[in-house]
PDB file of N, CA and C in Angstrom:
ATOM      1  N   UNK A   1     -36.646  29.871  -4.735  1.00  0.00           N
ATOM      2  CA  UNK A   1     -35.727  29.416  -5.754  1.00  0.00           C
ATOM      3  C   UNK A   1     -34.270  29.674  -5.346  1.00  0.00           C
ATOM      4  N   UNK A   2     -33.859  30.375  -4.477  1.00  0.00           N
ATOM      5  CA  UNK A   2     -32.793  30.996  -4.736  1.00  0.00           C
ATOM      6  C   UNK A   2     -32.387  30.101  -3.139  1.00  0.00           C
ATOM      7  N   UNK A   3     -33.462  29.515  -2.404  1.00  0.00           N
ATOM      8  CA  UNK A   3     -32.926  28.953  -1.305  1.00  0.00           C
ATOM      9  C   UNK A   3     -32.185  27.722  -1.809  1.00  0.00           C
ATOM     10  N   UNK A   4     -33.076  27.296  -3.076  1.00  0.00           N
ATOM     11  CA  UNK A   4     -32.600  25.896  -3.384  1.00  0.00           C
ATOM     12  C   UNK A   4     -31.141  26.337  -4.207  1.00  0.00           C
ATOM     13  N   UNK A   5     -31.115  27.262  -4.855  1.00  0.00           N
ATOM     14  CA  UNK A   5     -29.508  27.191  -5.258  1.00  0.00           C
ATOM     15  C   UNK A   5     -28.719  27.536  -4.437  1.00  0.00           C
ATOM     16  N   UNK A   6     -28.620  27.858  -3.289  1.00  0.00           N
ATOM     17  CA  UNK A   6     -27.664  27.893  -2.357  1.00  0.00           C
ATOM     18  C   UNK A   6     -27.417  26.890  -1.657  1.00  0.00           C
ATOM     19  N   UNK A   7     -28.647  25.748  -1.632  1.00  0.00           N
ATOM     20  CA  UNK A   7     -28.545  24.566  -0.725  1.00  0.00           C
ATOM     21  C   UNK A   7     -27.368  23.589  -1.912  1.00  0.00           C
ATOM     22  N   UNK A   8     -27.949  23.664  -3.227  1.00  0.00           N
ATOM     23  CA  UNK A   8     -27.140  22.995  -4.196  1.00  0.00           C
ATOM     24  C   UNK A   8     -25.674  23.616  -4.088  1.00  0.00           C
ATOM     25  N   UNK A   9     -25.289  24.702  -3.973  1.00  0.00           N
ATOM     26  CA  UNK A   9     -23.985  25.167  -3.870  1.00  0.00           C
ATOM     27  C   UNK A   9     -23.125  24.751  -2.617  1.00  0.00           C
ATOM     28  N   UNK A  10     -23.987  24.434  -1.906  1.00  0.00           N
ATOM     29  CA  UNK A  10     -23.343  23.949  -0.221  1.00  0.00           C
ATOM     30  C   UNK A  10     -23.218  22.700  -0.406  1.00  0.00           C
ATOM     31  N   UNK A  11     -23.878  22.092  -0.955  1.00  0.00           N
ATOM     32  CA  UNK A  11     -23.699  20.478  -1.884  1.00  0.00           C
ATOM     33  C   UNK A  11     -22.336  20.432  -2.145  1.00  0.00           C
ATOM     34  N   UNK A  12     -22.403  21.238  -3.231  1.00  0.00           N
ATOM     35  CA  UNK A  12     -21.701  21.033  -4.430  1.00  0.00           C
ATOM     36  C   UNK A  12     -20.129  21.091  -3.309  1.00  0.00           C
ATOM     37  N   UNK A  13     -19.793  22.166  -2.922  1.00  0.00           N
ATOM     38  CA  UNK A  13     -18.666  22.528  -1.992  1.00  0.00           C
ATOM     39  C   UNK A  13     -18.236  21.457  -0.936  1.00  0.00           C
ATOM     40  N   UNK A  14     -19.590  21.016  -0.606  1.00  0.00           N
ATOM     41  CA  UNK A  14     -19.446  19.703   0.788  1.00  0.00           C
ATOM     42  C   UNK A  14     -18.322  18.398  -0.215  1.00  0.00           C
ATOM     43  N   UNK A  15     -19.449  18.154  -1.125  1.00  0.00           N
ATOM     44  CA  UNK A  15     -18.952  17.515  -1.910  1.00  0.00           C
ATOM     45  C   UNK A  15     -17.181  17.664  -2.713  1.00  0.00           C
ATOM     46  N   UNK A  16     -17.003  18.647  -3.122  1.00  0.00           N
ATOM     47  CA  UNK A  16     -15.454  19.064  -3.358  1.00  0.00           C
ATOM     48  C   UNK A  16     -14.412  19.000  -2.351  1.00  0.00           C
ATOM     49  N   UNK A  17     -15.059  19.196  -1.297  1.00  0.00           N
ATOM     50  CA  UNK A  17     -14.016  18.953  -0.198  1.00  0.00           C
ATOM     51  C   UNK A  17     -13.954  17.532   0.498  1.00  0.00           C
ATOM     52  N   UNK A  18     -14.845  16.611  -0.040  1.00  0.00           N
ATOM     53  CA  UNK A  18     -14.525  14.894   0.219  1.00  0.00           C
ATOM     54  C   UNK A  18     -13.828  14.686  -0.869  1.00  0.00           C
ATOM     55  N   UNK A  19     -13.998  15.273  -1.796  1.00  0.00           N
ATOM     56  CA  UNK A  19     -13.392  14.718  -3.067  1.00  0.00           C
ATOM     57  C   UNK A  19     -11.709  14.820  -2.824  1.00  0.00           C
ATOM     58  N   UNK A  20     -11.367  16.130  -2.380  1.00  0.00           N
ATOM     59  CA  UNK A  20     -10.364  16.875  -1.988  1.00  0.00           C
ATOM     60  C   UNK A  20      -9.335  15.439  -0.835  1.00  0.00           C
ATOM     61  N   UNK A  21     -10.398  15.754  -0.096  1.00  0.00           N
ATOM     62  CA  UNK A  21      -9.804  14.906   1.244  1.00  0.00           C
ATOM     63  C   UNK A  21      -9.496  12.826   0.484  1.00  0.00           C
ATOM     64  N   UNK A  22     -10.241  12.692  -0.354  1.00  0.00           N
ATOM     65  CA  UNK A  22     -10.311  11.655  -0.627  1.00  0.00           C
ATOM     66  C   UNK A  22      -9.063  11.074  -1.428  1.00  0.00           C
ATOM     67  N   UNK A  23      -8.728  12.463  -2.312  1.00  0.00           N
ATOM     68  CA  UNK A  23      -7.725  12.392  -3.100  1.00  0.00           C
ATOM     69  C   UNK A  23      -6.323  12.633  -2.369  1.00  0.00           C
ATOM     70  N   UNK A  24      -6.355  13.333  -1.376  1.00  0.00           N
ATOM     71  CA  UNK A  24      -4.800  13.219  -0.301  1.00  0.00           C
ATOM     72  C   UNK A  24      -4.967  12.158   0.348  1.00  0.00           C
ATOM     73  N   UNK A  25      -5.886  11.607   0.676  1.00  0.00           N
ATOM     74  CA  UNK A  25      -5.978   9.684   1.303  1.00  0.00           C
ATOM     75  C   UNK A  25      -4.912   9.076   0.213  1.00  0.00           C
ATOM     76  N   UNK A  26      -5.637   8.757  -0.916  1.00  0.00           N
ATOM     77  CA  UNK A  26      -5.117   7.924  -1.828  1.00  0.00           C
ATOM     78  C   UNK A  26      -3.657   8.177  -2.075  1.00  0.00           C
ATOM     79  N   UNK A  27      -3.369   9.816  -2.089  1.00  0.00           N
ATOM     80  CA  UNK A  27      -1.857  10.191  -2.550  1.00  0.00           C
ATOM     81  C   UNK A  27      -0.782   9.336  -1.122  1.00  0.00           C
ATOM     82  N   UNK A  28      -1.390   9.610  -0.228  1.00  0.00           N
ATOM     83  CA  UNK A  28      -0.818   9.430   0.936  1.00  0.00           C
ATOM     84  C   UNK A  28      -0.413   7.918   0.834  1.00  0.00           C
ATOM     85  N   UNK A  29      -1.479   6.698   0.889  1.00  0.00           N
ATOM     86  CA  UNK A  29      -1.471   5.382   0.706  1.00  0.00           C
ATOM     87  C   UNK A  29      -0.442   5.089  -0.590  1.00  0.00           C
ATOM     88  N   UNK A  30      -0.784   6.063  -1.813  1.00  0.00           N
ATOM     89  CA  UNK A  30       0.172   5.116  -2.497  1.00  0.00           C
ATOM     90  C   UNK A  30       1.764   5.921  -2.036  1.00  0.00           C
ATOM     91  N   UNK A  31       2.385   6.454  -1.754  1.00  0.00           N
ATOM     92  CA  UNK A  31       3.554   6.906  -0.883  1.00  0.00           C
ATOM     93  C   UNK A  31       3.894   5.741  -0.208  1.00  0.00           C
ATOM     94  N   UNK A  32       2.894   5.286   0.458  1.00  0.00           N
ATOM     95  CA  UNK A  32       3.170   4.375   1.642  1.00  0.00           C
ATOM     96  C   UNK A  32       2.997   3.335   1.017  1.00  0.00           C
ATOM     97  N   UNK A  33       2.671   2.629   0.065  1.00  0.00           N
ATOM     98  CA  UNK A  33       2.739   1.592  -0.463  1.00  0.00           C
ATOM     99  C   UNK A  33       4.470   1.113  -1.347  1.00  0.00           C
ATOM    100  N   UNK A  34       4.335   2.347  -1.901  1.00  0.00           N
ATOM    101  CA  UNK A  34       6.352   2.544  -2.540  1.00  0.00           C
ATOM    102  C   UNK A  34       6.518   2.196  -1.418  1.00  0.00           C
ATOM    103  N   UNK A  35       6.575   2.950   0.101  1.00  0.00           N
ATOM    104  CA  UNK A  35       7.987   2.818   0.764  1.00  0.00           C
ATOM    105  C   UNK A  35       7.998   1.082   1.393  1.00  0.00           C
ATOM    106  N   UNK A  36       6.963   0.865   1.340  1.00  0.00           N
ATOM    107  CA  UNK A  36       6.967  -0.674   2.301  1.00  0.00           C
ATOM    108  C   UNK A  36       7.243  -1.314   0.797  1.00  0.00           C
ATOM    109  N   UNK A  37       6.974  -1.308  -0.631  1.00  0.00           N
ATOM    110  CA  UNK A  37       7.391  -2.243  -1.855  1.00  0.00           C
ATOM    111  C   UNK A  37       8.976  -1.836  -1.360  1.00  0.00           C
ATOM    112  N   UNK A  38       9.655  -1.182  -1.328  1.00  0.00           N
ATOM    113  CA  UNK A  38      11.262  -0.617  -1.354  1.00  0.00           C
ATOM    114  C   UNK A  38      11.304  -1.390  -0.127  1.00  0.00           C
ATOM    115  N   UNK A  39      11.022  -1.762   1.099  1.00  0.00           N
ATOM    116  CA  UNK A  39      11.653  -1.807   2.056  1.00  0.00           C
ATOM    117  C   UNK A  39      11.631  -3.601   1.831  1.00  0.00           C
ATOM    118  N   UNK A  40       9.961  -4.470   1.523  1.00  0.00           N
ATOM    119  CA  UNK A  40      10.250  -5.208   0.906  1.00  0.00           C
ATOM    120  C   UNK A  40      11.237  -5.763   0.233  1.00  0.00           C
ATOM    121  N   UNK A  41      11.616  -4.927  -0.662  1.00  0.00           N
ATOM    122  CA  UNK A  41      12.535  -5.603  -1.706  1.00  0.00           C
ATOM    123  C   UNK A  41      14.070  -5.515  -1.086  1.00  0.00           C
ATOM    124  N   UNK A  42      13.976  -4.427  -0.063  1.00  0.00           N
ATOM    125  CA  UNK A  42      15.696  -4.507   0.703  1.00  0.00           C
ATOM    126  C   UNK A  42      15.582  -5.614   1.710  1.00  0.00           C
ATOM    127  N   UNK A  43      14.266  -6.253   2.118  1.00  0.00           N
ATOM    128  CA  UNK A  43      14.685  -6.969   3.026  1.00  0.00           C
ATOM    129  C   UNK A  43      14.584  -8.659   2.522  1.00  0.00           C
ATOM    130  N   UNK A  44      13.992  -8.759   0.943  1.00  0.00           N
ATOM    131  CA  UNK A  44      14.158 -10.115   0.367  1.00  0.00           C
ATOM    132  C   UNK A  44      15.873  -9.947   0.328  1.00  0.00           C
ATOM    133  N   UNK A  45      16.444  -9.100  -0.108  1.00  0.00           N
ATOM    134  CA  UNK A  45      17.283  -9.057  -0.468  1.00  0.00           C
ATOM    135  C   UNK A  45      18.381  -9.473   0.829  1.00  0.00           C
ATOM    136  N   UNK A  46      18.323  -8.674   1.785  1.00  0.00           N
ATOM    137  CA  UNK A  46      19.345  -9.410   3.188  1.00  0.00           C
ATOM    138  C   UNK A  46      18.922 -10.587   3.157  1.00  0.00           C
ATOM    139  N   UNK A  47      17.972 -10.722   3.215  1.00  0.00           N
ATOM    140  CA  UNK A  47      17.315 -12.317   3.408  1.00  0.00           C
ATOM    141  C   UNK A  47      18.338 -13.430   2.246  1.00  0.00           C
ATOM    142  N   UNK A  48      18.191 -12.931   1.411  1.00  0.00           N
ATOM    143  CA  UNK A  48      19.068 -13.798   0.246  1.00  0.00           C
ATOM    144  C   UNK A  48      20.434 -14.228   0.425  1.00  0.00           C
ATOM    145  N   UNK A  49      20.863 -12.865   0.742  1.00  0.00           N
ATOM    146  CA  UNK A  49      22.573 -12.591   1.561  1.00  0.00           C
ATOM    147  C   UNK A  49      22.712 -13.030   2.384  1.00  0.00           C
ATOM    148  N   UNK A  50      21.751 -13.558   3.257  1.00  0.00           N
ATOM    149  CA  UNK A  50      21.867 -14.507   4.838  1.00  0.00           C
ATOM    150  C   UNK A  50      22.218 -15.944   4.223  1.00  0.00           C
ATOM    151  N   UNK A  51      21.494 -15.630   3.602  1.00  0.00           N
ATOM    152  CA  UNK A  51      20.890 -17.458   3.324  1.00  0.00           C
ATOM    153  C   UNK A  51      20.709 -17.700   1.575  1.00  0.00           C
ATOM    154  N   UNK A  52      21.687 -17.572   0.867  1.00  0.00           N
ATOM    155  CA  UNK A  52      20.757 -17.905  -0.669  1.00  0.00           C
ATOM    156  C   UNK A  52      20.079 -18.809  -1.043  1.00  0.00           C
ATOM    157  N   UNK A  53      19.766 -20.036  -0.127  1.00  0.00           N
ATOM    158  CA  UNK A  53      18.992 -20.516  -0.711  1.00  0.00           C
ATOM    159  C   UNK A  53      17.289 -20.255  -0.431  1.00  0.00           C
ATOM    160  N   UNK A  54      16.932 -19.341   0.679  1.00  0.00           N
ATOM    161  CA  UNK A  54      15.598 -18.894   1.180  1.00  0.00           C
ATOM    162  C   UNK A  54      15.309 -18.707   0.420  1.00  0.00           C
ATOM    163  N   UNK A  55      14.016 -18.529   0.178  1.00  0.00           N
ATOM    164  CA  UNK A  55      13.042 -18.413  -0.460  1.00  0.00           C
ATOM    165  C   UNK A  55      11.721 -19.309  -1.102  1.00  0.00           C
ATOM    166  N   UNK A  56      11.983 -20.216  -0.463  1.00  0.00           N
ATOM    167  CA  UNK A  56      10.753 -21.556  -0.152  1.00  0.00           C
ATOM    168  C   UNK A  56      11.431 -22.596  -1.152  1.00  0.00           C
ATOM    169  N   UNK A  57      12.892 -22.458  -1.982  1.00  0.00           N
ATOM    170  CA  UNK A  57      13.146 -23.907  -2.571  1.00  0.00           C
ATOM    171  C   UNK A  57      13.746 -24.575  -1.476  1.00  0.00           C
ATOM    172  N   UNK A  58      13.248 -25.780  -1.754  1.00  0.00           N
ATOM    173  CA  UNK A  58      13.897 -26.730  -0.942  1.00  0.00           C
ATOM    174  C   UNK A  58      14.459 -28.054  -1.440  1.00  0.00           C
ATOM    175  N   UNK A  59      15.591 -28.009  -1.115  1.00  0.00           N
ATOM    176  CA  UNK A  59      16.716 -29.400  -2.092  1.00  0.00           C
ATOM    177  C   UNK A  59      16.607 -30.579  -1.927  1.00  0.00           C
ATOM    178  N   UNK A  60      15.971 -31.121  -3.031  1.00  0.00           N
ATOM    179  CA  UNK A  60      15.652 -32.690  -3.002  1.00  0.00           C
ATOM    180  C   UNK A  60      16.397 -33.236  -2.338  1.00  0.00           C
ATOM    181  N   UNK A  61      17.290 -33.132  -2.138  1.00  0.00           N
ATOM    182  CA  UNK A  61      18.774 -34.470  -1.111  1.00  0.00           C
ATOM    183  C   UNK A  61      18.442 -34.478   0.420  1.00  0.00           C
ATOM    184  N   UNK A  62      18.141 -32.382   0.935  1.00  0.00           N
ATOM    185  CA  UNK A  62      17.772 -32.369   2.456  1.00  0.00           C
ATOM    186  C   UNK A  62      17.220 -33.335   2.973  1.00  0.00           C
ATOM    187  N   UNK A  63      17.864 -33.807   4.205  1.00  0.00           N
ATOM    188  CA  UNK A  63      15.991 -34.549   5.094  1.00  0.00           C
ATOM    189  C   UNK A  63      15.905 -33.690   5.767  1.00  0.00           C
ATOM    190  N   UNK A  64      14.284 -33.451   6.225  1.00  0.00           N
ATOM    191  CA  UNK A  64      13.539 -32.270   7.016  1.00  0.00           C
ATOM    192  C   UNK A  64      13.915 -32.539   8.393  1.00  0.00           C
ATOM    193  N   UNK A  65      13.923 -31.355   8.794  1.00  0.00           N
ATOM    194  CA  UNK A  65      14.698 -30.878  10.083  1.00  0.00           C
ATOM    195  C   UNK A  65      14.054 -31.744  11.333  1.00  0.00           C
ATOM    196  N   UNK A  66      12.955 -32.153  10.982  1.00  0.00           N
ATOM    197  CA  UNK A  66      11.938 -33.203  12.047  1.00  0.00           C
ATOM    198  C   UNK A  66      12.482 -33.956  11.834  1.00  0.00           C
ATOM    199  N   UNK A  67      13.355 -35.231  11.211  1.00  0.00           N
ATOM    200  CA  UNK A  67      14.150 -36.288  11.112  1.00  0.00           C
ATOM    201  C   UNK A  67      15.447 -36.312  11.365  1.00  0.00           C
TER     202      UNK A  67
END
């Protein structure tokens, strides 16, 4: 009896420490998800300042650059 509650306790611990590790994955990813949304949004933004009209409108009057 007492083998099996120690095997369950080595479980239980194995288990807490994926949980552990699983949960600094996720913290980590969403960190890294902010910094690339922020870097995103600074680089729509030069992009705009280059060029205001980028951003996929395109002006009925243009003819396309192939003509």
């Amino acid at each position: 009896m007492e083998e099996r509650i120690t095997e369950l306790e080595l479980r239980f611990m194995h288990q807490e420490n994926t949980i552990q590790e699983l949960n600094d994955t996720v913290c980590r990813q969403e960190i890294a998800i902010e910094r690339i949304e922020r870097e995103l949004t600074l680089l729509r933004n030069q992009l705009y300042a280059i060029e205001p009209g980028a951003g996929g409108k395109v002006d009925a009057e243009e003819t396309p650059p192939h003509y």
